[in-house]
N, C-alpha and C. Protein backbone atom coordinates (compact mmCIF):
# COMPACT_ATOMS: atom_id res chain seq x y z
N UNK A 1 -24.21 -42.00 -122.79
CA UNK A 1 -24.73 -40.69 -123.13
C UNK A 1 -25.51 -40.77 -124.43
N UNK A 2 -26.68 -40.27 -124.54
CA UNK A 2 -27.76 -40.27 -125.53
C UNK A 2 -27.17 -39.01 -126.72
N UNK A 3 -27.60 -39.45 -127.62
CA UNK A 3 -27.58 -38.29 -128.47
C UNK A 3 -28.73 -37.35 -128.34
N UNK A 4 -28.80 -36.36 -129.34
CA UNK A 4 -29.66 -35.51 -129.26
C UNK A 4 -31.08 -36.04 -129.92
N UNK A 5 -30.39 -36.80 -131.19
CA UNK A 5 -31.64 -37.20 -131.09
C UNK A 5 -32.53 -38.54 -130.63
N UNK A 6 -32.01 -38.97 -129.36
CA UNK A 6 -32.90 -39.76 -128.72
C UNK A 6 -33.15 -39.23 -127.54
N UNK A 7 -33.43 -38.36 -127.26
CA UNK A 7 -33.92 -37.37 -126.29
C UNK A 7 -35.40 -36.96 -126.53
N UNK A 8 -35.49 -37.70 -125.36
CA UNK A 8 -37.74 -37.64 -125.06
C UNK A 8 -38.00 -36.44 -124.48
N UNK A 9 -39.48 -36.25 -124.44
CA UNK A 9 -40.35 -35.25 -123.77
C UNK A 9 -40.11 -35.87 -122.06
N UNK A 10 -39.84 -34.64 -121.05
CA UNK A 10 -39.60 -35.26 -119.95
C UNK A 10 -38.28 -35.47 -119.30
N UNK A 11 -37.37 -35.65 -120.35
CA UNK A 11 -36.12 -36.25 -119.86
C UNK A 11 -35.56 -35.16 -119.21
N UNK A 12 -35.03 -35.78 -118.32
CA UNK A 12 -33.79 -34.67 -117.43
C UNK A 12 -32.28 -35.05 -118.25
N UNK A 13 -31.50 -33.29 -118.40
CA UNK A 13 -30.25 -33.74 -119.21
C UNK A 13 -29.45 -32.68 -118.17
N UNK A 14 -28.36 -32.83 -117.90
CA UNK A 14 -27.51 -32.30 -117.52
C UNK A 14 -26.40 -30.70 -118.83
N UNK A 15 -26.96 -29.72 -118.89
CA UNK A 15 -26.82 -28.61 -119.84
C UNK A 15 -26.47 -27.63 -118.90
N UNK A 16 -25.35 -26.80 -119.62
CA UNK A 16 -24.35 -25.75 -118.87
C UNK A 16 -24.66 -25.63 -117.19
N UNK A 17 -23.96 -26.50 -116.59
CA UNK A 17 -23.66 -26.79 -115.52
C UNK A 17 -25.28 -26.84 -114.54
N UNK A 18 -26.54 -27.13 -115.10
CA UNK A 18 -27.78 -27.14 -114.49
C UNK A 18 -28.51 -28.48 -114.71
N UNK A 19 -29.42 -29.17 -114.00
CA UNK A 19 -30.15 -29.98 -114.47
C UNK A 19 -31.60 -29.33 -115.33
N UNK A 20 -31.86 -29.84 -116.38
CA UNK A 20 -33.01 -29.22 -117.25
C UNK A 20 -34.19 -30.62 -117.33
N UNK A 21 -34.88 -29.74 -117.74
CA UNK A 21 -36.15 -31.05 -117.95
C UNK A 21 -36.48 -30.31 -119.22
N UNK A 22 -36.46 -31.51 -120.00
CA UNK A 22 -36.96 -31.45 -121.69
C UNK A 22 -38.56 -31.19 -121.68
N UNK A 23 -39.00 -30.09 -121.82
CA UNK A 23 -40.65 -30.24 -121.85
C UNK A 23 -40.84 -30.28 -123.53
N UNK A 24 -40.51 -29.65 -124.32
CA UNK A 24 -41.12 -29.95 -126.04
C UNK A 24 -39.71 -30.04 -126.64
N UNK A 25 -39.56 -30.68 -128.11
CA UNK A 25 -39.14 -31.16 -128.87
C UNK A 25 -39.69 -30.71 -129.98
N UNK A 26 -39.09 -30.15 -130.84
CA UNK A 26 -39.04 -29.86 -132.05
C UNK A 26 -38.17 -30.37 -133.35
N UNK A 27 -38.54 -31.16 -133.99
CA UNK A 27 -37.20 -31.60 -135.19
C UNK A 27 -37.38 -30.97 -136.40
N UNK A 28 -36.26 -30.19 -136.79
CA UNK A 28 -36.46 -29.83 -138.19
C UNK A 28 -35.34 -30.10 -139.14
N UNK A 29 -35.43 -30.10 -140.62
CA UNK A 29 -34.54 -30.70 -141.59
C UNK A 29 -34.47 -29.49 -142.43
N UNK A 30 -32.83 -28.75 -141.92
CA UNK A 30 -33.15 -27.24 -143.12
C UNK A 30 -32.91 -27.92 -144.43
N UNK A 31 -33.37 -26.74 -145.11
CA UNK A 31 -32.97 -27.12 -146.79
C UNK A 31 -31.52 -26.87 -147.14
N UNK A 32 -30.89 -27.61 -148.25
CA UNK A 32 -29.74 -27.24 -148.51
C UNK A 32 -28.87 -27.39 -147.59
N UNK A 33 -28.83 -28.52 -146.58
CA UNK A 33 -27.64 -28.56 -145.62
C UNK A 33 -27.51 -30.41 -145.95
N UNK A 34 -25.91 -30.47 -145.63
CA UNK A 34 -25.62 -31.63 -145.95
C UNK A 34 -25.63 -32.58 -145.05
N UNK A 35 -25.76 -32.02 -143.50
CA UNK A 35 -25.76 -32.60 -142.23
C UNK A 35 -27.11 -32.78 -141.87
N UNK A 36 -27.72 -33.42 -141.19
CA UNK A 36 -28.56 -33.86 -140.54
C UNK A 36 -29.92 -32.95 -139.87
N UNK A 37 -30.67 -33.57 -139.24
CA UNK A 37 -31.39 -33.33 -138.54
C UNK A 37 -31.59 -32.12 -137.31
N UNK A 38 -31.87 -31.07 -136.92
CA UNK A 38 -32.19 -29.77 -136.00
C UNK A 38 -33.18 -30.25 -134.75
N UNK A 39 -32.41 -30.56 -133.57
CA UNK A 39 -33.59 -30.17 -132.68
C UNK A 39 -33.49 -29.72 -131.72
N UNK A 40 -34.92 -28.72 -131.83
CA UNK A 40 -34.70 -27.91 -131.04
C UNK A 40 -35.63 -27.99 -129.82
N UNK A 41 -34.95 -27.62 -128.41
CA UNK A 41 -35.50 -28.00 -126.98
C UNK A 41 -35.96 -27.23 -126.09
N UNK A 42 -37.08 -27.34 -125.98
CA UNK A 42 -37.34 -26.10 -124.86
C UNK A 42 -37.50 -26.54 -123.56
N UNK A 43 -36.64 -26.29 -122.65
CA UNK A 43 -35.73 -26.80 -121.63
C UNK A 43 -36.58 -26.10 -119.91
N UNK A 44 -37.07 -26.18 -119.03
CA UNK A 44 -37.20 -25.89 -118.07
C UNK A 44 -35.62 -26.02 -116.62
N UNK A 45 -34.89 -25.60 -116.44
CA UNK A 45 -34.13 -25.60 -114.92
C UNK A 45 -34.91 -26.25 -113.76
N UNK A 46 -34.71 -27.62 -113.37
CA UNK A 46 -35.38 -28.29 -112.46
C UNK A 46 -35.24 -27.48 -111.16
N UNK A 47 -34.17 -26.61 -111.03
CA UNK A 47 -34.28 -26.05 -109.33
C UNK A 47 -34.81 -24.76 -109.82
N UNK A 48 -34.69 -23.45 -110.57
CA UNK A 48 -35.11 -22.22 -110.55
C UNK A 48 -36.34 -22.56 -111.29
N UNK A 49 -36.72 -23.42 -112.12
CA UNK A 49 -37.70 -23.08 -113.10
C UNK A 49 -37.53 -22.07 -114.28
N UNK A 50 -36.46 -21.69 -114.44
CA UNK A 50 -36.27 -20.88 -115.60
C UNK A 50 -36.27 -22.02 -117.10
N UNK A 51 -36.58 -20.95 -118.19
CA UNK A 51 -36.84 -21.62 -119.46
C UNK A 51 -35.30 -21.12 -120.20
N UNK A 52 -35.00 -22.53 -120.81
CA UNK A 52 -34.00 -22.33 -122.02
C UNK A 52 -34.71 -22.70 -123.35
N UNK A 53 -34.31 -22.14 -124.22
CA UNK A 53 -34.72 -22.84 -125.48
C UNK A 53 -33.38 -22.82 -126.13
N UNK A 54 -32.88 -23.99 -126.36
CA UNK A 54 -31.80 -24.53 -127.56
C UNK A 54 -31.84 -25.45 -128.69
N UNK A 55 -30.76 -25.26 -129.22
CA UNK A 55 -31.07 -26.25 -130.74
C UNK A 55 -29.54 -27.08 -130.68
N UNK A 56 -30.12 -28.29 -130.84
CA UNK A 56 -28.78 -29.39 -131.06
C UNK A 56 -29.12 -30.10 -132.31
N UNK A 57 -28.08 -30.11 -132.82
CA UNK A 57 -27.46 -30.99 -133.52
C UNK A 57 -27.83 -32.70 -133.50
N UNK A 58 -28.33 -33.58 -134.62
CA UNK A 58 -29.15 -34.96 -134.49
C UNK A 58 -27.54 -36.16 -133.68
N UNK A 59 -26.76 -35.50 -134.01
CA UNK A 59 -25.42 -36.39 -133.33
C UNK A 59 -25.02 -35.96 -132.23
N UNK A 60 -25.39 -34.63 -131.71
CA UNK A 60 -24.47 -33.64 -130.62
C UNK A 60 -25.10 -35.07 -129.43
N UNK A 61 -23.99 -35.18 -128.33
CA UNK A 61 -24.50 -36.16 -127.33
C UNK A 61 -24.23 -35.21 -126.16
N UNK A 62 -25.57 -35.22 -125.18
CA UNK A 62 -26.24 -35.06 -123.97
C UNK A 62 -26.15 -35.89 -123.18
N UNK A 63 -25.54 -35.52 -122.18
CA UNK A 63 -25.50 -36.20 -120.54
C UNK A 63 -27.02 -36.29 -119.42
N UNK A 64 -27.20 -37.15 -119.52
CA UNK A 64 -28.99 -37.69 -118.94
C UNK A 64 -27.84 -37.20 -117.07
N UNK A 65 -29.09 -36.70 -116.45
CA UNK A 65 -29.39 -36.25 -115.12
C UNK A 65 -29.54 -37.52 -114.23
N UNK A 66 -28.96 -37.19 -113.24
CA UNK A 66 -28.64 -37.97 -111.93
C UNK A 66 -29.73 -38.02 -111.54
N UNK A 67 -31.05 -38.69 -111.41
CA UNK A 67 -32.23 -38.63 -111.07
C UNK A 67 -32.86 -39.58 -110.13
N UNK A 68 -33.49 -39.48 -109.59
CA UNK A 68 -34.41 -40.33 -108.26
C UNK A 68 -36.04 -40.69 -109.12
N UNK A 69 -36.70 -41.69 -108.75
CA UNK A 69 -37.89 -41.78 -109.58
C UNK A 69 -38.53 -42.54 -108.46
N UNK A 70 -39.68 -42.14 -108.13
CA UNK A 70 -40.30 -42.42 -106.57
C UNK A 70 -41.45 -42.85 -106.92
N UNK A 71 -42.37 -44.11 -107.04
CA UNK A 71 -44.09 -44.16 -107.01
C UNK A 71 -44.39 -43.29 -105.80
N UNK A 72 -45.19 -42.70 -106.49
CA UNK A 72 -46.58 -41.89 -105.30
C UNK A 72 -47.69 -41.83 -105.59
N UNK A 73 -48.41 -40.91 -105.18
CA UNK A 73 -49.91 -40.87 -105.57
C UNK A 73 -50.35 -39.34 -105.08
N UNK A 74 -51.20 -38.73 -105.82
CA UNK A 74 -51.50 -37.23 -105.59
C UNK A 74 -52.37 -37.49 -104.20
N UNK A 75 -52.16 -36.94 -103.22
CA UNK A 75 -52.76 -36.93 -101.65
C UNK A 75 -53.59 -35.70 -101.83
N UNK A 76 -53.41 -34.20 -101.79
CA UNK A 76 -54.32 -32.94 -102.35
C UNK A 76 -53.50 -32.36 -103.16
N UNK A 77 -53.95 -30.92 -103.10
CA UNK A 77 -53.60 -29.58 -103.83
C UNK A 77 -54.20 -28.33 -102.77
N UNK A 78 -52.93 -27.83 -102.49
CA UNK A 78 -52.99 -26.99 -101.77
C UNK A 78 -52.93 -25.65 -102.39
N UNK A 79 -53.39 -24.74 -103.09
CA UNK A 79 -53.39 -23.35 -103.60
C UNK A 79 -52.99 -23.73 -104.90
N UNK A 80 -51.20 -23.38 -104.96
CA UNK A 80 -50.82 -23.69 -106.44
C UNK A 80 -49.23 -24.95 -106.09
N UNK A 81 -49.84 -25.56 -104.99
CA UNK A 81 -49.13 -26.50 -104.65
C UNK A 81 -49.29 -27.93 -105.02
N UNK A 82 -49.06 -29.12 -105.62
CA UNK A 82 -49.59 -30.58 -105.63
C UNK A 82 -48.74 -31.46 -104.59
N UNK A 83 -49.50 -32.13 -103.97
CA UNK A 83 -48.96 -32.92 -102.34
C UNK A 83 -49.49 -34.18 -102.88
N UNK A 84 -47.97 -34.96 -103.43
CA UNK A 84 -47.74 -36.36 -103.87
C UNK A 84 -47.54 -37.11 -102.13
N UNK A 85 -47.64 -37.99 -102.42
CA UNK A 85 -47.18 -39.02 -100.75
C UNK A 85 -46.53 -40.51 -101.72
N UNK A 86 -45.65 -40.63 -101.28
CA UNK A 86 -44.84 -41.87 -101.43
C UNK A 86 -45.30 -43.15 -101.03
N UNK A 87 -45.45 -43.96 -102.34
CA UNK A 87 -46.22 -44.82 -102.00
C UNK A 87 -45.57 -46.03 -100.95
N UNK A 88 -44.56 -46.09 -100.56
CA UNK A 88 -43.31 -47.04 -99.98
C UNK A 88 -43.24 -46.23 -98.39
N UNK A 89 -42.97 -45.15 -98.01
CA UNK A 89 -42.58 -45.12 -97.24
C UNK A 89 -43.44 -43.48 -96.70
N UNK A 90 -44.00 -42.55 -97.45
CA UNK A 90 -45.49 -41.95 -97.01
C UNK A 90 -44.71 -40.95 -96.67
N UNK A 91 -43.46 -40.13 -98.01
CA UNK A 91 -42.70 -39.01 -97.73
C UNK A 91 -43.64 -37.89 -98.55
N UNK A 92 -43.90 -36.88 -98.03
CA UNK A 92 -45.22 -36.02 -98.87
C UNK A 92 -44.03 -35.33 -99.70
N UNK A 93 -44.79 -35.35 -101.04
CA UNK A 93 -43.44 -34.73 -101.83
C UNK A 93 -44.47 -33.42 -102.49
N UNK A 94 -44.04 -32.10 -102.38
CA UNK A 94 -44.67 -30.73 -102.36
C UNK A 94 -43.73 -30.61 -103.67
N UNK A 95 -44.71 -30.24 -104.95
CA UNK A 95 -44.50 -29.55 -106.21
C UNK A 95 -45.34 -28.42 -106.67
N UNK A 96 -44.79 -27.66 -107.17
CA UNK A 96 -45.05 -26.61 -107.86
C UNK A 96 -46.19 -26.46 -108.93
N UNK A 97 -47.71 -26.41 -108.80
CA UNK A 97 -48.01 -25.99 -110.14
C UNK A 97 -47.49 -26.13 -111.69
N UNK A 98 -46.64 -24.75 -111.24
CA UNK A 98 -46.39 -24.23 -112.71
C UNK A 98 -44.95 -25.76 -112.93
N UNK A 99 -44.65 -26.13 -112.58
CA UNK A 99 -43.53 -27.51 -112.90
C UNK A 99 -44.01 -28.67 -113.48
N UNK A 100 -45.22 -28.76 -112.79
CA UNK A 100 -46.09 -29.75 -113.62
C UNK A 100 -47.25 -29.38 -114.61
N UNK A 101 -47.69 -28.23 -114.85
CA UNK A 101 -48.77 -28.03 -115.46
C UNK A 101 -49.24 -28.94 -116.50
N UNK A 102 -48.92 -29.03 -117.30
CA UNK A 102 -49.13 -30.19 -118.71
C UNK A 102 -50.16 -31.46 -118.04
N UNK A 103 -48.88 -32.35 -117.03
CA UNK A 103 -49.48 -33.48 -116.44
C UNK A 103 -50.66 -33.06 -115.34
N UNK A 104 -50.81 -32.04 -115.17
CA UNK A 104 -52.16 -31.94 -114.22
C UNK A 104 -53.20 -32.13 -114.44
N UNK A 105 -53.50 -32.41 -115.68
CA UNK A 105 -54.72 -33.06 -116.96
C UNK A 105 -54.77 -34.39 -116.39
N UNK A 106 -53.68 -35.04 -116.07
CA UNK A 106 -53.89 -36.46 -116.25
C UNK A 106 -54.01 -37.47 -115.27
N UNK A 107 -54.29 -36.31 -113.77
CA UNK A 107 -54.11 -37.29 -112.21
C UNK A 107 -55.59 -36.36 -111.83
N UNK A 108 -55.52 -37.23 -111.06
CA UNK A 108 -56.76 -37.25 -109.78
C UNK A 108 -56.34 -38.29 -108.60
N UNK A 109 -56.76 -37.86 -107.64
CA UNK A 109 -56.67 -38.81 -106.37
C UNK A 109 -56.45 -40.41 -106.68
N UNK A 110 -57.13 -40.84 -107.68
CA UNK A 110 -57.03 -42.44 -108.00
C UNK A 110 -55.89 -42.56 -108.69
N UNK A 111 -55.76 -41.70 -109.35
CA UNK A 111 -54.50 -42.12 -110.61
C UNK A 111 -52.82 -43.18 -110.00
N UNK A 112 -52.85 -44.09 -110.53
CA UNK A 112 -51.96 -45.09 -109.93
C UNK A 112 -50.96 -45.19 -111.11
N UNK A 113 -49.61 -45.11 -110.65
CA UNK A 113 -48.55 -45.21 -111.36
C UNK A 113 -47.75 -43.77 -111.81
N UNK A 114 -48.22 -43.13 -111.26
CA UNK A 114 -47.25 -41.76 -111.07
C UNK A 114 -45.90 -41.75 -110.60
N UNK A 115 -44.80 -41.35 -110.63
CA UNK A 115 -43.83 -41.18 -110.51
C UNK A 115 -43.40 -40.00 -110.20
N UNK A 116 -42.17 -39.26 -108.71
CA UNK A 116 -42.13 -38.31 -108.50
C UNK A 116 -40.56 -38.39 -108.68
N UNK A 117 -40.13 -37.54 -109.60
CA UNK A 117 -38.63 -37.39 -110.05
C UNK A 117 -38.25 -36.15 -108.97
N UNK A 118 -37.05 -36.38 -108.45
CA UNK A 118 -35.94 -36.22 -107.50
C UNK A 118 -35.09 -35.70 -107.91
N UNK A 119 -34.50 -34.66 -107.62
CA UNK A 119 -33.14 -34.46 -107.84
C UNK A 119 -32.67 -34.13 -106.40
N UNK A 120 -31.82 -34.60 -105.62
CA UNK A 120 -31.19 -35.43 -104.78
C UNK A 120 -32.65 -35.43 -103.56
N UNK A 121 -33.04 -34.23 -103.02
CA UNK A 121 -33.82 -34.66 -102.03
C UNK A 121 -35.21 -34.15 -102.81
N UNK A 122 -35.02 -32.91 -103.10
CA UNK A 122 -35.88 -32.09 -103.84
C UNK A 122 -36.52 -32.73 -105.35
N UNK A 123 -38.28 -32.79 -104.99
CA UNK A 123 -39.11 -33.03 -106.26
C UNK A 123 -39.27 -32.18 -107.21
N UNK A 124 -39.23 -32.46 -108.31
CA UNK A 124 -39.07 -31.08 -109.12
C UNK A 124 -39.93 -31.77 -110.75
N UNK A 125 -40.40 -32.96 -110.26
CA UNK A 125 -41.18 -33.07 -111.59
C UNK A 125 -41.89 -34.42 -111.32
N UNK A 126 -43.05 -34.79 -112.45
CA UNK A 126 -43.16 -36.01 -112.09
C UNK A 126 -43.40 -36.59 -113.59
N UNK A 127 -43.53 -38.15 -113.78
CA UNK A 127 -43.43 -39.15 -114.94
C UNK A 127 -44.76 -39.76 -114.47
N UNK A 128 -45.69 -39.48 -115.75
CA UNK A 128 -46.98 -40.22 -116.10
C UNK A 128 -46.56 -41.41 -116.67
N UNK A 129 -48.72 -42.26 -116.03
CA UNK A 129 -48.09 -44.00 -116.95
C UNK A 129 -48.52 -43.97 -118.23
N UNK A 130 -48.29 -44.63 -119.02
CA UNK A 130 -48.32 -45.02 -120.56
C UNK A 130 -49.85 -44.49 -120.66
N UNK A 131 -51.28 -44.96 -120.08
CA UNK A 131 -52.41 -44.93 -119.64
C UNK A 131 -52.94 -44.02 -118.09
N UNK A 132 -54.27 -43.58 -118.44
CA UNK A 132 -54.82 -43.04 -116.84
C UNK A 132 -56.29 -43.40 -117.04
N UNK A 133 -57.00 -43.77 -115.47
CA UNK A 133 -58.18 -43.83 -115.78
C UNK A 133 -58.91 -42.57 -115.61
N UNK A 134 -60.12 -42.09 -116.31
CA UNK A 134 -60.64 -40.90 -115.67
C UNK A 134 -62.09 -40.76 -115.66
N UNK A 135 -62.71 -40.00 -114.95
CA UNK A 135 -64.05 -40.36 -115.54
C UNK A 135 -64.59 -38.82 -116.26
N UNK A 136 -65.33 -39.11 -116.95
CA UNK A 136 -66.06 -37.99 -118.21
C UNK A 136 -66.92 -36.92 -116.96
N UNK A 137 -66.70 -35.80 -117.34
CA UNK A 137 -67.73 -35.18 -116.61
C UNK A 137 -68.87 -34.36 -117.45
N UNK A 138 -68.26 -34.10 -118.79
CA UNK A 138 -69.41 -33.51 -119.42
C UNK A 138 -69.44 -33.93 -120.86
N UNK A 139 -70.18 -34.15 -121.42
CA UNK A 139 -69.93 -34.58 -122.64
C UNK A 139 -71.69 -35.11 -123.48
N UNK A 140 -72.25 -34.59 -125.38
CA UNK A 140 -73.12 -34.43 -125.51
C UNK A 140 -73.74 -36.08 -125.41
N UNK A 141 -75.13 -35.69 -125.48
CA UNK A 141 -75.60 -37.43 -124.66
C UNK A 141 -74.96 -38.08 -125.81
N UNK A 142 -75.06 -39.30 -125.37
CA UNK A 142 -74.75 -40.89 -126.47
C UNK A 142 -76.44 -40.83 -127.19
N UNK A 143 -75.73 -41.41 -128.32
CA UNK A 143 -76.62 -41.63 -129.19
C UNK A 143 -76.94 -43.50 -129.40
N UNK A 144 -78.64 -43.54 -129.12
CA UNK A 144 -78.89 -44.81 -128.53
C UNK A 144 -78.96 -45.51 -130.08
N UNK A 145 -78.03 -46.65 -130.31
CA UNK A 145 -77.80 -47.42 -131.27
C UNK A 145 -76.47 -47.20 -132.01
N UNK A 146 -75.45 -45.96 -131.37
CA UNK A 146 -74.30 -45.66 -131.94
C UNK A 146 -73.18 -46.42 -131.48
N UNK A 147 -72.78 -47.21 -132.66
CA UNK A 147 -71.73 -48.38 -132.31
C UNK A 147 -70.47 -47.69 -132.59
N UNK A 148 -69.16 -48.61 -131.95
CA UNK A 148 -68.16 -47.81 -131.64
C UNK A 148 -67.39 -47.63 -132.76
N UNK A 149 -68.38 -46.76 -133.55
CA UNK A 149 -67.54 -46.01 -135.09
C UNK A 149 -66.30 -45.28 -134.77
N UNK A 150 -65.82 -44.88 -136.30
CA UNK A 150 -64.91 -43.89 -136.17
C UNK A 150 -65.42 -42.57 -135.94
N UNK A 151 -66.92 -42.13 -135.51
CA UNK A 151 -67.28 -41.02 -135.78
C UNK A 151 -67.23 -40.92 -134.46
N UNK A 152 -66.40 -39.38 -133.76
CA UNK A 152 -66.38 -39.17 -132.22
C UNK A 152 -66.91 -37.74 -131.96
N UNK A 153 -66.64 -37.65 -130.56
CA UNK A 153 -67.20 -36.58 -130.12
C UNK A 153 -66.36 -35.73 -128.78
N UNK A 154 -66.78 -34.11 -129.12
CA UNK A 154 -65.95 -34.10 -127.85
C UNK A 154 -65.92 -34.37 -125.85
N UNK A 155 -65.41 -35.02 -125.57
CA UNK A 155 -65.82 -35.15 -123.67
C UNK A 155 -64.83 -34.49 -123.09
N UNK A 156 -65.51 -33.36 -122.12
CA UNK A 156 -64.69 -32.84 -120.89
C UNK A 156 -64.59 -33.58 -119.70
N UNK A 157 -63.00 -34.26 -119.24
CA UNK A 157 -63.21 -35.34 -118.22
C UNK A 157 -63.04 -34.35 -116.82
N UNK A 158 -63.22 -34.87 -115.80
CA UNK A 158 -63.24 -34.19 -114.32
C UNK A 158 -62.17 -33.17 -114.11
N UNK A 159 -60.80 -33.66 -114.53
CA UNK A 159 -59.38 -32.60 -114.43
C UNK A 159 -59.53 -31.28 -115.43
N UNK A 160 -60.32 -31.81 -116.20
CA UNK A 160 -60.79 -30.56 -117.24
C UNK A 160 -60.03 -30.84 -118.79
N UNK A 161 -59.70 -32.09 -118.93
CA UNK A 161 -58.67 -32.59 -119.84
C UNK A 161 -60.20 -32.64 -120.85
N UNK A 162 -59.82 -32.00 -123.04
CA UNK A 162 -60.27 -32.92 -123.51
C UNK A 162 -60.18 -33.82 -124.48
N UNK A 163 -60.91 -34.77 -124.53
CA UNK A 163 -60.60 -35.72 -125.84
C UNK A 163 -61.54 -36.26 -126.78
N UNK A 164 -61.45 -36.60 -127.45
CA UNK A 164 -62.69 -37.12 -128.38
C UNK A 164 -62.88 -38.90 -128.14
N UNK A 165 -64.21 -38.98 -127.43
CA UNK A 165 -64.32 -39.98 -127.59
C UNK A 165 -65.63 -40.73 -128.48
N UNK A 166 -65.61 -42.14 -128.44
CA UNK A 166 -66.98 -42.53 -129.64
C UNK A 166 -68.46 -42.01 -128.78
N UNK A 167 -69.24 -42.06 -129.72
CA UNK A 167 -70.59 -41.52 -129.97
C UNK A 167 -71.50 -42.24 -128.70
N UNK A 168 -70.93 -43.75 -128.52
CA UNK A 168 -71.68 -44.57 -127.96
C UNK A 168 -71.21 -43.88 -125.83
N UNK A 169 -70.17 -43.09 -125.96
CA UNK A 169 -69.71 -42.87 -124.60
C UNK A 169 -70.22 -42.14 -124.16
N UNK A 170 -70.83 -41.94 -122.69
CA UNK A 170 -71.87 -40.55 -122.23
C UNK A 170 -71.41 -40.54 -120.52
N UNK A 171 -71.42 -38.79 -120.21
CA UNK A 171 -71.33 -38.57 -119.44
C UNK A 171 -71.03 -39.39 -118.32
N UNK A 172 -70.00 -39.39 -117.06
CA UNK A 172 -70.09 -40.23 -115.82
C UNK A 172 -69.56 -40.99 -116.13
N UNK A 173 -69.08 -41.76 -117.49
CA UNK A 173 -68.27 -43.07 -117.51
C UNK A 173 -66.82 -43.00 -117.52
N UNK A 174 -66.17 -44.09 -117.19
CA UNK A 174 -64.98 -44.09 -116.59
C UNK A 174 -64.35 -43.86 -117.95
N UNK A 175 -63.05 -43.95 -118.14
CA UNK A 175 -62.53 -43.93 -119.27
C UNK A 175 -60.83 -44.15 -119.42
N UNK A 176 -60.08 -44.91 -120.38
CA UNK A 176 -58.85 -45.00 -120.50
C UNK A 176 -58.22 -43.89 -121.26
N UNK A 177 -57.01 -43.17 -120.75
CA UNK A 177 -56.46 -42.52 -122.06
C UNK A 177 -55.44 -42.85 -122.15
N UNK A 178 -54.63 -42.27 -123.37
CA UNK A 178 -53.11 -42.32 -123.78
C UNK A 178 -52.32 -41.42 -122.98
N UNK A 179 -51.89 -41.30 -122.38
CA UNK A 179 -51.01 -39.74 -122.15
C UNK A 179 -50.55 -39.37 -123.01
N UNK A 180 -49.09 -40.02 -123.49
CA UNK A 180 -48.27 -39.74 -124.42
C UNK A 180 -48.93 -39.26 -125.98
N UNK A 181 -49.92 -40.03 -126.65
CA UNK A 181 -50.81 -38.96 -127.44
C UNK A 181 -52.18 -38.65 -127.23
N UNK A 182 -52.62 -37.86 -125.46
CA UNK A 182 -53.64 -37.42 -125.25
C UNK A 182 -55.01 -38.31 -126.53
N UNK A 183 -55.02 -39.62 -126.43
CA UNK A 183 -56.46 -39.93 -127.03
C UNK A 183 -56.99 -40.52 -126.10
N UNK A 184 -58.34 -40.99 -126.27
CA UNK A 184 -59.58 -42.51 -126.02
C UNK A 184 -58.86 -43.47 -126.11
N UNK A 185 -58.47 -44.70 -125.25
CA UNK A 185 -58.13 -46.38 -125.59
C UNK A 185 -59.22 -47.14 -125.56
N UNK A 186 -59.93 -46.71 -124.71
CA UNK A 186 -61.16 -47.87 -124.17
C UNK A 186 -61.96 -47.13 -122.84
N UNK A 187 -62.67 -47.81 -122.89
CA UNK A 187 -63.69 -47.66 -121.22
C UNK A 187 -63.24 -48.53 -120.45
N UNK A 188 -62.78 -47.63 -119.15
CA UNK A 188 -62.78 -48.72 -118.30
C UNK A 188 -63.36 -49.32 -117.24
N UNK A 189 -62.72 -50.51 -117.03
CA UNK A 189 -63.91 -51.03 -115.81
C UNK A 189 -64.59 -50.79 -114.62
């Protein structure tokens, strides 16, 4: 069992008798206290979708969720539906919009290495890779002789995600990002 404070963005924890998914993290250090660290969680219910927000304690220990973790790949989007398919055995796994919103920035049809979290039969979330490729859809022209300074710019990629990338990058090109801190890594191939 993890403490509170090694508890990620994402994680499923087992809290008053429900499974939750950790969507933000907050740490704070009050003044004048002799104990530790505050954090506080704002919690989604993997089956209703209801929101908790709580605050634990940097020692309080949390019970991690009985969880399933499936490769797939986004197949469409049906209204406010996303239709994952299993990459092993081609089980269409139907999620919710509003369950994933955040990560909907970061897939498109190509996106490889997605993960569809389970709780026993039922999908109820999914786990991005470290990286995604994407390609730029709008972004102001490149500037011809601009080497890959620190000076950037902003690009709107196809999902509608944006990020700042260098001067030398223009429209249509493919591109690497971070998930975990939404930047530019590189262009990719």
């Amino acid at each position: 069992m993890p403490k509170a404070s090694e508890i990620k963005k994402n994680t499923a924890i087992e809290y008053d008798g429900r499974v939750m998914i950790v969507r933000d993290i907050e740490r704070s250090v009050p003044q004048g206290r002799a104990s530790g660290s505050i954090y506080r969680m704002r919690m989604y219910d993997a089956v209703t979708g209801g929101k908790v927000d709580e605050s634990f304690k940097a020692e309080d220990m949390l019970k991690l969720a009985d969880l399933t973790r499936r490769p797939a790949m986004l197949s469409y989007i049906d209204g406010d539906e996303y239709v994952f398919m299993d990459d092993e055995d081609y089980t269409p796994y139907h999620i919710n919009k509003e369950a994933i919103e955040e990560q909907t920035l970061f897939i498109d049809e190509t996106t490889k290495g997605v993960l569809v979290i389970l709780i026993g039969e039922r999908p109820v979330s999914i786990d991005l890779p470290p990286s995604v490729e994407l390609v730029i859809a709008d972004t102001s022209p490149s500037i011809k002789g601009a080497s890959a300074s620190a000076r950037t710019k902003p690009a709107t990629l196809t999902t509608g995600l944006v990020v700042q990338v260098p001067e030398h990058i223009s429209s249509g090109d493919k591109i690497r990002i971070n998930t975990a801190e939404v930047r530019f890594i590189s262009r990719a191939d």
